[in-house]
Protein backbone atom coordinates (compact mmCIF):
# COMPACT_ATOMS: atom_id res chain seq x y z
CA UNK A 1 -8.21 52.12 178.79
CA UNK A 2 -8.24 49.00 176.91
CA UNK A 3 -9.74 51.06 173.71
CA UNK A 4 -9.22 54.02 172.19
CA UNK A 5 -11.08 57.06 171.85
CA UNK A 6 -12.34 58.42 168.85
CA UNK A 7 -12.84 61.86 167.37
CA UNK A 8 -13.76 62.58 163.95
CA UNK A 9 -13.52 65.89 162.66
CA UNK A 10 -15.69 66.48 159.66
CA UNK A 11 -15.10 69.94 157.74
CA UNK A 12 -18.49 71.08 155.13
CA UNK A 13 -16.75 72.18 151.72
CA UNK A 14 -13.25 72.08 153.32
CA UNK A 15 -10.71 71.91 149.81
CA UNK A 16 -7.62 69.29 150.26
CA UNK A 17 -5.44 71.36 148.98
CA UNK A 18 -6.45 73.70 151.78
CA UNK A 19 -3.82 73.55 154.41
CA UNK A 20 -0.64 75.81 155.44
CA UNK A 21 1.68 73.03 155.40
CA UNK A 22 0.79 72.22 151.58
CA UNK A 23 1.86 75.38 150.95
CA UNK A 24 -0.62 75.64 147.77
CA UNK A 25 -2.87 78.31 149.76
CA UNK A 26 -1.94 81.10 152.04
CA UNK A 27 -4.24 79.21 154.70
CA UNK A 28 -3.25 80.33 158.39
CA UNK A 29 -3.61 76.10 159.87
CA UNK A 30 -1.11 75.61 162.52
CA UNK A 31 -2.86 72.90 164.86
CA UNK A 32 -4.07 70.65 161.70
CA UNK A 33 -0.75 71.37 160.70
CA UNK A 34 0.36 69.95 163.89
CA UNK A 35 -1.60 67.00 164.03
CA UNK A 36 -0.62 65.89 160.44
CA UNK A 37 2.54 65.81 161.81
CA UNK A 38 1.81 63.48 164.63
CA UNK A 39 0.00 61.20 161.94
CA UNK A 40 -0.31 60.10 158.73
CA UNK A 41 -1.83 62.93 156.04
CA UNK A 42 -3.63 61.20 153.07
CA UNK A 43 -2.39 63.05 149.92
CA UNK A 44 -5.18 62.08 147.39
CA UNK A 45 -8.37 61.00 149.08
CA UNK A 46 -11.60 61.35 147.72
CA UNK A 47 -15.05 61.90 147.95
CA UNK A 48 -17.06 59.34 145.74
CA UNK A 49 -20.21 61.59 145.21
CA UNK A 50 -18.96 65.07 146.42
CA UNK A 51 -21.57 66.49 148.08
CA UNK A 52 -23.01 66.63 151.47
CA UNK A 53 -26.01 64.27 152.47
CA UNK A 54 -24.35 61.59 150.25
CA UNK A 55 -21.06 61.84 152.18
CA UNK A 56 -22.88 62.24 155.63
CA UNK A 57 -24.30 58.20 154.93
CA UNK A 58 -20.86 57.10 153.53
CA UNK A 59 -19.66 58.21 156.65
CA UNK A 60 -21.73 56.05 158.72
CA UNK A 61 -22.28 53.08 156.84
CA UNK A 62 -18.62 52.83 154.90
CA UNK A 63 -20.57 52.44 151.95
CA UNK A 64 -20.46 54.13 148.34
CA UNK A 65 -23.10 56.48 147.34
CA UNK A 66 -23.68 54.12 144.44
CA UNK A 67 -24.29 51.57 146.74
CA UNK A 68 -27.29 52.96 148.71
CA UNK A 69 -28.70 54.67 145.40
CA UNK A 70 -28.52 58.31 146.11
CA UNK A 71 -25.22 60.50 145.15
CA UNK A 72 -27.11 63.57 146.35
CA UNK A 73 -29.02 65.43 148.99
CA UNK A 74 -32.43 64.82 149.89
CA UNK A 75 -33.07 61.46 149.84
CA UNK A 76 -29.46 60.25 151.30
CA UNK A 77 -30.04 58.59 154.32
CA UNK A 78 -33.84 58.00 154.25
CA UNK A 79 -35.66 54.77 154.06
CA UNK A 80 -33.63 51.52 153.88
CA UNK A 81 -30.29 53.80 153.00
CA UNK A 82 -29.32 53.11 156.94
CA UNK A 83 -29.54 50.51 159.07
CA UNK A 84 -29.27 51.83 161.75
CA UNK A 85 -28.45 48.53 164.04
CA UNK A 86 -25.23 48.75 161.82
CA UNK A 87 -24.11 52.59 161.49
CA UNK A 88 -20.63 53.49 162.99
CA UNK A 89 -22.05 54.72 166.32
CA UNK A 90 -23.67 51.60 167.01
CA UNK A 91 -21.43 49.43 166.41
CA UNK A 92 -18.97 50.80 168.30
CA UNK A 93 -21.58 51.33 170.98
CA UNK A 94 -23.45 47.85 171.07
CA UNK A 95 -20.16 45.58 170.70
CA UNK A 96 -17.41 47.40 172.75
CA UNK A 97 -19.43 49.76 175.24
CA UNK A 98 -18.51 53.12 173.43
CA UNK A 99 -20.58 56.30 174.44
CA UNK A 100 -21.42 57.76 171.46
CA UNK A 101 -21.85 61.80 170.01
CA UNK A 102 -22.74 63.23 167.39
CA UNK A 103 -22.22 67.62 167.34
CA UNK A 104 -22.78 70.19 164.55
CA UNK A 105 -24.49 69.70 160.95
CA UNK A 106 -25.35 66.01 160.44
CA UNK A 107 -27.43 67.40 157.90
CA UNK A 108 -29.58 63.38 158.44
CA UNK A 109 -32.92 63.40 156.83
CA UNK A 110 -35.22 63.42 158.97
CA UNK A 111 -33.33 65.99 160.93
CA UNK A 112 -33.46 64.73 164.25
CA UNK A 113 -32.55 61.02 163.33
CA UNK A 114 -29.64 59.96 165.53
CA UNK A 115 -28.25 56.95 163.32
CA UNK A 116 -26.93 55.18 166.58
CA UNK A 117 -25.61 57.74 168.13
CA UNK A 118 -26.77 58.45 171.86
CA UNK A 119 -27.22 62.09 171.41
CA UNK A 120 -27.08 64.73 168.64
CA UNK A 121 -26.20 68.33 169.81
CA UNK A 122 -27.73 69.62 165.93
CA UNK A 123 -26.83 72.78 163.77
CA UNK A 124 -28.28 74.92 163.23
CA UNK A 125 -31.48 73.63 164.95
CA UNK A 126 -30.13 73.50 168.39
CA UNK A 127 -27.49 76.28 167.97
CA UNK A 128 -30.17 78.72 166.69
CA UNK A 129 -32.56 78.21 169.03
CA UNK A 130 -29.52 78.66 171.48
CA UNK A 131 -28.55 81.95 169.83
CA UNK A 132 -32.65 82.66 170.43
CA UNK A 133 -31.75 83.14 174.01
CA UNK A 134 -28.52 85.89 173.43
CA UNK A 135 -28.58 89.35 173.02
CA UNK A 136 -27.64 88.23 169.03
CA UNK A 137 -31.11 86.66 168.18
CA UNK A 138 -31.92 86.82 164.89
CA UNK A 139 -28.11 87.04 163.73
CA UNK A 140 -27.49 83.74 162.17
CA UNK A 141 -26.71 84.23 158.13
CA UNK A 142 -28.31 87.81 159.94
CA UNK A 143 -26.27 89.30 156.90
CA UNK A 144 -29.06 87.70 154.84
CA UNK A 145 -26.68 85.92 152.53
CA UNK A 146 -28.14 81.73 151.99
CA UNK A 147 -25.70 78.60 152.08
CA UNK A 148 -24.84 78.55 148.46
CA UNK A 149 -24.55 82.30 147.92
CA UNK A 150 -20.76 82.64 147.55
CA UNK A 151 -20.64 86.83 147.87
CA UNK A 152 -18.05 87.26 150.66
CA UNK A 153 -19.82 88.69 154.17
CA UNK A 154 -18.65 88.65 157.81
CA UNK A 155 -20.45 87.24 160.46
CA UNK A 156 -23.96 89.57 161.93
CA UNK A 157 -21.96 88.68 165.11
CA UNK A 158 -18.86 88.71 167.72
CA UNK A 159 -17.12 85.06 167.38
CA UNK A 160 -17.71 83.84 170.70
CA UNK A 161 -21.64 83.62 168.83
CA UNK A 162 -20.77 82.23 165.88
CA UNK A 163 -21.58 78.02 165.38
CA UNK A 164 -17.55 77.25 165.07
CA UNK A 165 -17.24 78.45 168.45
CA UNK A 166 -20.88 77.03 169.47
CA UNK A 167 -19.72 73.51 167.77
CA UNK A 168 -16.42 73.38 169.65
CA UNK A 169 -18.49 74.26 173.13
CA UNK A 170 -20.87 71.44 172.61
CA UNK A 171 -17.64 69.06 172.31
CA UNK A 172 -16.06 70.73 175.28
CA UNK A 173 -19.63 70.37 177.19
CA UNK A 174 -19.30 66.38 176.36
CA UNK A 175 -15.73 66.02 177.75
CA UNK A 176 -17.00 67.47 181.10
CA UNK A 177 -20.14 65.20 180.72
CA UNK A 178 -18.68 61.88 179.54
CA UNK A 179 -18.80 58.84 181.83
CA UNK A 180 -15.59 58.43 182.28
CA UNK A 181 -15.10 54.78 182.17
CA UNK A 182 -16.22 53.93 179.15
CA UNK A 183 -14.65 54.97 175.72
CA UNK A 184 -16.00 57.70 173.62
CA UNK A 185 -16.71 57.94 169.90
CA UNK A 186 -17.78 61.90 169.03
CA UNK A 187 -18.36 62.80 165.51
CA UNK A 188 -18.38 66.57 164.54
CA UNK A 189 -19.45 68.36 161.74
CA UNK A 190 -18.81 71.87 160.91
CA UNK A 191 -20.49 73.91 158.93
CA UNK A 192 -17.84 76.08 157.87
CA UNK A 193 -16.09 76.43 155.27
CA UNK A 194 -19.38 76.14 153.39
CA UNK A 195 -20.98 78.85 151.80
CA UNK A 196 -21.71 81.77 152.84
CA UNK A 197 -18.19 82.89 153.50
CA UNK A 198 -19.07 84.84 156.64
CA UNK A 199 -16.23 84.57 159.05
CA UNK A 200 -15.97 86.40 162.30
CA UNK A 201 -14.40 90.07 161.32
CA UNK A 202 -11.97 89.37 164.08
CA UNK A 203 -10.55 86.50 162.12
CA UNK A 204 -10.66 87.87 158.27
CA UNK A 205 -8.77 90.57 160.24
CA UNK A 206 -5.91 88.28 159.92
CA UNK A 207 -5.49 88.08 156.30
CA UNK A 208 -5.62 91.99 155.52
CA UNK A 209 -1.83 92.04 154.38
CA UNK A 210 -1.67 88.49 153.13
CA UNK A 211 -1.80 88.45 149.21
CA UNK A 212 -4.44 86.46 148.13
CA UNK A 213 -4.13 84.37 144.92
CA UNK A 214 -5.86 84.44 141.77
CA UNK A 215 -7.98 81.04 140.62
CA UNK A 216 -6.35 78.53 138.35
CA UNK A 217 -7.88 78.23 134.72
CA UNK A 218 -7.20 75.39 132.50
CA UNK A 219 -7.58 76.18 129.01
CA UNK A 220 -10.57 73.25 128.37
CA UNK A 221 -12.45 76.15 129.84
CA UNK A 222 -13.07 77.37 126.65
CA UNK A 223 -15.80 75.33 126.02
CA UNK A 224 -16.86 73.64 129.29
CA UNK A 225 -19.33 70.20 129.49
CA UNK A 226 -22.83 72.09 129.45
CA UNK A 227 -24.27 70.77 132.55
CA UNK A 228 -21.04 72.95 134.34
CA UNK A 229 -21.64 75.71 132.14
CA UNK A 230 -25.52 75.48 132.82
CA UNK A 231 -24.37 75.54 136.56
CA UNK A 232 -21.99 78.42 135.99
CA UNK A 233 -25.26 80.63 134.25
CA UNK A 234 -27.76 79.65 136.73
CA UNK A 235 -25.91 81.12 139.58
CA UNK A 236 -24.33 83.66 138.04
CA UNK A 237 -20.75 83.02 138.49
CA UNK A 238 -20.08 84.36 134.92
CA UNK A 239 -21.08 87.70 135.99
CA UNK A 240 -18.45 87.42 139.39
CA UNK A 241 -15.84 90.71 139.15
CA UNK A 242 -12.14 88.88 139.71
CA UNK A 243 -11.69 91.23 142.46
CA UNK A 244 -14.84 90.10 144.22
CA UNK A 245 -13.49 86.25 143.56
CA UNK A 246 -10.43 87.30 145.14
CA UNK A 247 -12.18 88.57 148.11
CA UNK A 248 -14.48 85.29 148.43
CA UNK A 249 -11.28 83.17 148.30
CA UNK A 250 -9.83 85.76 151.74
CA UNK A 251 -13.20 84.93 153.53
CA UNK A 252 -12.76 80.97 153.02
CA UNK A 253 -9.29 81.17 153.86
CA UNK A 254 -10.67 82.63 157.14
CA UNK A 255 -13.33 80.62 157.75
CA UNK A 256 -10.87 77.20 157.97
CA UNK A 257 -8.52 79.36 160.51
CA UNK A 258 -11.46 79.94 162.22
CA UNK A 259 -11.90 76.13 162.42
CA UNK A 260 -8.18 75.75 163.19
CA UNK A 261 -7.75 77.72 165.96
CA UNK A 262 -11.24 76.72 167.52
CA UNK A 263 -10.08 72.82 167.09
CA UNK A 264 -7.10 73.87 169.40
CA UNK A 265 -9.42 74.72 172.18
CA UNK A 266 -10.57 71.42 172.16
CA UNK A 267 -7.32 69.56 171.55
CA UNK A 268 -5.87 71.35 174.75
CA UNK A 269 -8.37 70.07 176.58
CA UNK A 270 -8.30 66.81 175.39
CA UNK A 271 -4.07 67.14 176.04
CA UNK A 272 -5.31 68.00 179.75
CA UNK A 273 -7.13 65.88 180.69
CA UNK A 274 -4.57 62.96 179.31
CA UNK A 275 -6.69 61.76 176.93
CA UNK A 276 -5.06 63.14 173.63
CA UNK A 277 -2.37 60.13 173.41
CA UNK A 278 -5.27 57.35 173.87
CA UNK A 279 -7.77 59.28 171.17
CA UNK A 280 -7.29 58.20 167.41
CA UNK A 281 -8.14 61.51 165.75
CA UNK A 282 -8.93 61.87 162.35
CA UNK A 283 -9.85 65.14 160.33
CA UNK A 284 -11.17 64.85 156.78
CA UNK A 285 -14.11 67.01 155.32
CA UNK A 286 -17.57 66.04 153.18
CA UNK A 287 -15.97 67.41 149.77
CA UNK A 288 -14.30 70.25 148.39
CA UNK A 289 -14.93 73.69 146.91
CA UNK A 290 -14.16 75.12 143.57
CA UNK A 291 -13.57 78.11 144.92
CA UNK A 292 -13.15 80.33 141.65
CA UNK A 293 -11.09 77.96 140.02
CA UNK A 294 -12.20 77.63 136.42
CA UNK A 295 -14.80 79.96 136.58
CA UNK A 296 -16.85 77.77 139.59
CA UNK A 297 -17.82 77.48 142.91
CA UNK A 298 -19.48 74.81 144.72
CA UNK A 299 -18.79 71.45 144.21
CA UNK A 300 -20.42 68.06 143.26
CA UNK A 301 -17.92 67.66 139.83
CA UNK A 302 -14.82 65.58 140.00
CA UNK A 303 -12.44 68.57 139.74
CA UNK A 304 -9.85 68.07 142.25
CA UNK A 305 -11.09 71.19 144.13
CA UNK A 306 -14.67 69.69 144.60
CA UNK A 307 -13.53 66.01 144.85
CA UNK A 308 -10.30 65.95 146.72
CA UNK A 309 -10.62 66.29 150.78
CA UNK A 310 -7.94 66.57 153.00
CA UNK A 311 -7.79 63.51 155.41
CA UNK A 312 -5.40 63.35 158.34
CA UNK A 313 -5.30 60.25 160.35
CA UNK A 314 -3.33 60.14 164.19
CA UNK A 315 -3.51 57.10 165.83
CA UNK A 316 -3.67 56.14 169.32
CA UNK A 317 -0.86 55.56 171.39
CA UNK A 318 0.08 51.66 170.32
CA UNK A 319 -0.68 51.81 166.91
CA UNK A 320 2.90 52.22 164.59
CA UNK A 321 3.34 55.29 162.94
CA UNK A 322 6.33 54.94 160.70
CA UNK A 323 5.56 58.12 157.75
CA UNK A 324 4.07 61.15 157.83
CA UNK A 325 1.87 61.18 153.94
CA UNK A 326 0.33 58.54 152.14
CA UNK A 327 0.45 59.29 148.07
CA UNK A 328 -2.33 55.63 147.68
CA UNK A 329 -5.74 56.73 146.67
CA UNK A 330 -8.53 56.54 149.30
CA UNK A 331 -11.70 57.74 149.91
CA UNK A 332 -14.66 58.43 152.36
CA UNK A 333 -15.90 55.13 152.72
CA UNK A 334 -12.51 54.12 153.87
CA UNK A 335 -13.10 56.01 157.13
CA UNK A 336 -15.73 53.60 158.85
CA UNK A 337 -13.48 50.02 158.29
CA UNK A 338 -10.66 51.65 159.45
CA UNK A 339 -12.46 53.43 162.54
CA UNK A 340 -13.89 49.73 163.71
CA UNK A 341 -10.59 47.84 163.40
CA UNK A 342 -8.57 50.45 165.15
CA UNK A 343 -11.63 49.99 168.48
CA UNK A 344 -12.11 45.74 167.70
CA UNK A 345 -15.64 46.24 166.08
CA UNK A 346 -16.90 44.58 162.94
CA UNK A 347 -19.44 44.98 160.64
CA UNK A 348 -21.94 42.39 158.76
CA UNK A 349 -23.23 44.77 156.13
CA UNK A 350 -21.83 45.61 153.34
CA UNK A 351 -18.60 47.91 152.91
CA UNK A 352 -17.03 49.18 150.25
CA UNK A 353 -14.01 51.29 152.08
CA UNK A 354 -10.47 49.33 153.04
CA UNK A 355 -8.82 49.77 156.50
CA UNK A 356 -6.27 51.96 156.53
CA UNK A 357 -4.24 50.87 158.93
CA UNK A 358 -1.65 49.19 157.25
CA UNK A 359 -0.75 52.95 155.51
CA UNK A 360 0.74 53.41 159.11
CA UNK A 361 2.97 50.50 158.67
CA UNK A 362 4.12 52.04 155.17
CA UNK A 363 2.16 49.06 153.65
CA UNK A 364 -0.30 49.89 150.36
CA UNK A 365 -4.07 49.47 151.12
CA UNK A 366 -5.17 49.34 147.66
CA UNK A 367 -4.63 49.06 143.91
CA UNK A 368 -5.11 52.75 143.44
CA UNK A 369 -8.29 51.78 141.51
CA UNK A 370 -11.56 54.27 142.51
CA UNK A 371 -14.63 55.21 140.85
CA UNK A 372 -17.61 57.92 142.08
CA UNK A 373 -21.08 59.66 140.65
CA UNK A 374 -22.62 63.15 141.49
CA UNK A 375 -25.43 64.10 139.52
CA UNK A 376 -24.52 64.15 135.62
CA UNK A 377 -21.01 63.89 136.58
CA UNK A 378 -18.88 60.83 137.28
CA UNK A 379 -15.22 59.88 137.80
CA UNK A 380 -12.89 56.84 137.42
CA UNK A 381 -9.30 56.76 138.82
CA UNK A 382 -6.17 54.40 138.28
CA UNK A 383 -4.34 56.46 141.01
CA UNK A 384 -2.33 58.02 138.11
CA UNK A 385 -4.97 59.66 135.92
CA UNK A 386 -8.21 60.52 136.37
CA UNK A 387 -11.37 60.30 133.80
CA UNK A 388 -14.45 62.61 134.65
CA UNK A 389 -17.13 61.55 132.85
CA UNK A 390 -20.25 64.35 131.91
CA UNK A 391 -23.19 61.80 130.74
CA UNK A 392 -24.56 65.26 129.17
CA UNK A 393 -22.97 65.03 125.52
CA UNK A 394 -20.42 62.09 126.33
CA UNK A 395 -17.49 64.48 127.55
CA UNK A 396 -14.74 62.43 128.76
CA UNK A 397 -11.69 64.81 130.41
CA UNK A 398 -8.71 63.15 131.39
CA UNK A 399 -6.38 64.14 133.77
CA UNK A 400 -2.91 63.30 135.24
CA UNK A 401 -3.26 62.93 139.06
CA UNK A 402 0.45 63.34 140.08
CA UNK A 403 1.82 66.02 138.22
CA UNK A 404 -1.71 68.34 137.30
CA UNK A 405 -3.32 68.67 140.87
CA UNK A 406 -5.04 71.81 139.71
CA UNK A 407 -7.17 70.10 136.38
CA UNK A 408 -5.12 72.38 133.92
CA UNK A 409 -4.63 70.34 130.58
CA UNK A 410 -7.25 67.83 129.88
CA UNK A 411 -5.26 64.67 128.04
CA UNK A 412 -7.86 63.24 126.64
CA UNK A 413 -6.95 63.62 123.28
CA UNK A 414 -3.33 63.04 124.04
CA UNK A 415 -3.86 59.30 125.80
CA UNK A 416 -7.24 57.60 124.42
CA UNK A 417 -6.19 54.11 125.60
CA UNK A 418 -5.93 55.56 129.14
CA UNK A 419 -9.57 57.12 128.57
CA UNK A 420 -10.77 53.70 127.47
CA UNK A 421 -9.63 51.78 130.07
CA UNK A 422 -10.63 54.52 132.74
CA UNK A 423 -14.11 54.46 130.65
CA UNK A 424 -14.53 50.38 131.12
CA UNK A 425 -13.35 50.65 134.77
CA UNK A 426 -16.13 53.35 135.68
CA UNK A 427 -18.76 51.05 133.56
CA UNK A 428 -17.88 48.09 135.07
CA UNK A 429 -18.40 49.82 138.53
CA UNK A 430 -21.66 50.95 137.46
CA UNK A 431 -22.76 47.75 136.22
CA UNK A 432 -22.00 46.31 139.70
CA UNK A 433 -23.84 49.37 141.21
CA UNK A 434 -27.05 48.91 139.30
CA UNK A 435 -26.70 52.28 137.88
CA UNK A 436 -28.85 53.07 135.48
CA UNK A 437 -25.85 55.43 133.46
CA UNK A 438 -24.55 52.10 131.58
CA UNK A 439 -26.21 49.93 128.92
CA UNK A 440 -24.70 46.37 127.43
CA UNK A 441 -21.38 47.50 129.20
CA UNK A 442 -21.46 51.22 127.53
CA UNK A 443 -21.70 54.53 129.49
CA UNK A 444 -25.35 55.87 128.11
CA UNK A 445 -24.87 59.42 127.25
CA UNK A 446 -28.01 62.26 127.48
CA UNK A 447 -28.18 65.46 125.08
CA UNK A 448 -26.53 68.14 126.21
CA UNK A 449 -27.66 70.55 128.85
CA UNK A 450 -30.00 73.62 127.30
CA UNK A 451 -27.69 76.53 127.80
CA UNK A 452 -30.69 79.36 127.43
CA UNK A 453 -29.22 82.12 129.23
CA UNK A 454 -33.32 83.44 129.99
CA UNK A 455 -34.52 79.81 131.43
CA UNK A 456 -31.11 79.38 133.40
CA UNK A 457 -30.79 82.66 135.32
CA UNK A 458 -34.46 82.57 136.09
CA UNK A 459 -34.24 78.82 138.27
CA UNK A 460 -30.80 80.08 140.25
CA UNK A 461 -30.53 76.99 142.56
CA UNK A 462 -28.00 79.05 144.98
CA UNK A 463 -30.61 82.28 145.44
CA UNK A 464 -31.35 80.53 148.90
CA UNK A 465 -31.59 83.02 151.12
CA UNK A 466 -31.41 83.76 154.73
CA UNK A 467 -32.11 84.43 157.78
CA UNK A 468 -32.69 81.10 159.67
CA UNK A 469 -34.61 81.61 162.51
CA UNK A 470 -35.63 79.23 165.66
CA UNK A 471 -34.45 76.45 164.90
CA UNK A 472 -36.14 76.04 161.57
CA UNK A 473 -32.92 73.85 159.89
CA UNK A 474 -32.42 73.96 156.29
């Protein structure tokens, strides 16, 4: 085969720091753990605007959310956000032959948009409608937890039910149903490790005796930028018992070994079938999750537990592999350039990732220099340090990349001519944007977030509830 495969595995919430061989979490990962080893792990990527929809169009188009004009959900991805003549899938398709699949939560708007690809095989519309037809109808979030309740559950259901194992079927479906001479390009998208943390009993079963660590607090905590603290009030994660935390942390940690051990179905069939040397296959995930660490949960902040993503790239057979982690910063949009030079595609639109091929080679791909927005929150990196920016009251936290991965002493204070220059680089990139956060080459800032305890518990934005049924989608 004169080009390779492709498989991208896309994880929903799926923390960087969030596998066994990092040793930072007691996460059970053996075959991503493998497969870093066979390629290159990216130590520091990020997510530019770390939150789903945003991420699902950065994917496609290797553009910045800033870019298309939306670092959020519900809005990503519609109108002129994609074109869809020059989205990943159909490039790959319409210049080198590629059959092209898209399987799990592609979370497009409208749903059933395919973006180029030839099919989508869609959670949870297609899975639930498929679980319509079990004896477990009715059992999806059945628990009647929603996706941003963070209360730890088990699955209403045996595993072989769940949409891990459903997702990894689907891919195993398209192996058997691929033409075979053509190259294949299959994106998939899990939903797990995303809220609610319901894994399979059979699989929490594995962490009963495994201690389970507290959450890291950094003492800026104190007094945290009030659009975080507004978020922390809202959905009540100042009320969570530590032991409850603790027990939310076992259920995520189980939820990516579910996703570990359901990827090795699929990689032994890939490995039988002999495709597994000609496949580039990388792994990387939408964003991260707080997780409990300083008091929060979700994402969408620059913290390194919402922002960071873990990112393992193995190439094809042909392609030099000379090290086994890249320390360079990188982010999403990298994904797509290096995806279309790796299969001899290209691209007229605009990009705003790098190829990373050269990291293979040991060679730098970049000057370190990144910038991202989310909401009221915004982020500027030098590879070394990293500024978060909080519009709401003009916070500026600064942080030292290399030797603070968990966000524990903000240096702000310490190293103002870092903050300044981190500040000019993330107006600057704003400016280029169009953003409307920067005025005469100054970050605007807004008045603080109202912290009224009465107005903010009362509009909870994660009291969404479930159960999903038929195919309804979110």
């Amino acid at each position: 085969m004169d080009r390779p495969n492709v498989l991208l595995i896309v994880a929903d919430q799926w923390r960087g720091d969030c596998l066994g061989s990092l040793g930072r979490h007691p996460v059970l990962t053996p075959h991503l753990d493998q497969l870093a080893d066979e390629g290159l792990r990216f130590g520091q990527a990020w997510a530019d605007a770390p939150i789903c929809m945003a991420q699902r169009v950065t994917l496609l188009t290797g553009q910045v959310a800033a870019r298309f004009g939306c670092p959020g959900n519900w809005g990503a991805g519609k109108g002129p956000a994609i074109d869809r003549r020059a989205t990943l899938p159909a490039l790959l398709r319409d210049q080198c032959g590629y059959q092209t699949r898209a399987v799990g939560k592609m979370h497009f708007e409208p749903a059933r948009a395919r973006h180029g690809f030839d099919h989508v095989c869609l959670h949870p519309n297609d899975y639930v409608n498929w679980l319509e037809g079990t004896p477990w109808a009715g059992t999806y979030r059945g628990h009647g937890l929603g996706g941003n309740e963070v209360a730890p559950v088990v699955a209403a259901h045996p595993e072989p039910f769940t949409h891990t194992h459903w997702i990894v079927d689907q891919a195993l479906d398209f192996c058997q149903q691929r033409e075979p001479d053509v190259p294949f390009f299959m994106q998939m998208i899990f939903e797990a490790p995303h809220a609610p943390f319901d894994p399979p009993a059979e699989v929490l079963r594995l962490y009963d005796h495994i201690a389970i660590p507290d959450p890291v607090q950094g003492g800026w905590t104190v007094q945290r930028p009030s659009a975080m603290e507004a978020g922390r009030i809202s959905g009540k994660l100042d009320r969570l018992d530590p032991a409850w935390v603790r027990e939310a942390r076992r259920h995520y940690y189980a939820q990516c070994t579910h996703i570990d051990h359901q990827l090795g179905r699929l990689f032994g069939e890939l490995n039988k079938r002999g495709w597994w040397q000609d496949t580039l296959v990388i792994f990387t995930a939408d964003h991260g999750e707080c997780l409990g660490d300083h008091g929060l949960f979700h994402k969408s902040n620059f913290l390194n537990a919402s922002a960071r993503v873990p990112l393992i790239v193995k190439p094809p057979r042909g392609l030099p592999n000379q090290r086994l982690e890249c320390s360079e910063a990188v982010m999403t949009a990298d994904l797509m350039p290096t995806i279309l030079a790796t299969c001899g595609a290209t691209t007229t639109a605009p990009v705003d990732g790098r190829n990373l091929l050269p990291a293979l080679e040991g060679q730098t791909v970049g000057d370190g220099r990144l910038c991202g927005e989310c909401g009221p929150y915004a982020f500027a990196t030098d590879g070394a340090h990293k500024l978060c920016w909080y519009r709401h009251g003009g916070v500026a936290q600064l942080f030292d990349v290399r030797q603070d991965p968990d966000d524990l002493h903000d240096l702000a204070a310490a190293r103002p001519t870092v903050v300044e220059a981190l500040t000019a680089q993330l107006a600057a990139w704003f400016t280029r944007h169009g953003r409307p956060h920067v005025q005469d080459g100054a970050l605007v800032v807004e008045a603080p977030v109202d912290l009224d305890p009465l107005v903010l518990r009362r509009r909870n934005h994660a009291a969404c509830r479930g159960p999903l049924r038929h195919g309804a989608g979110y």
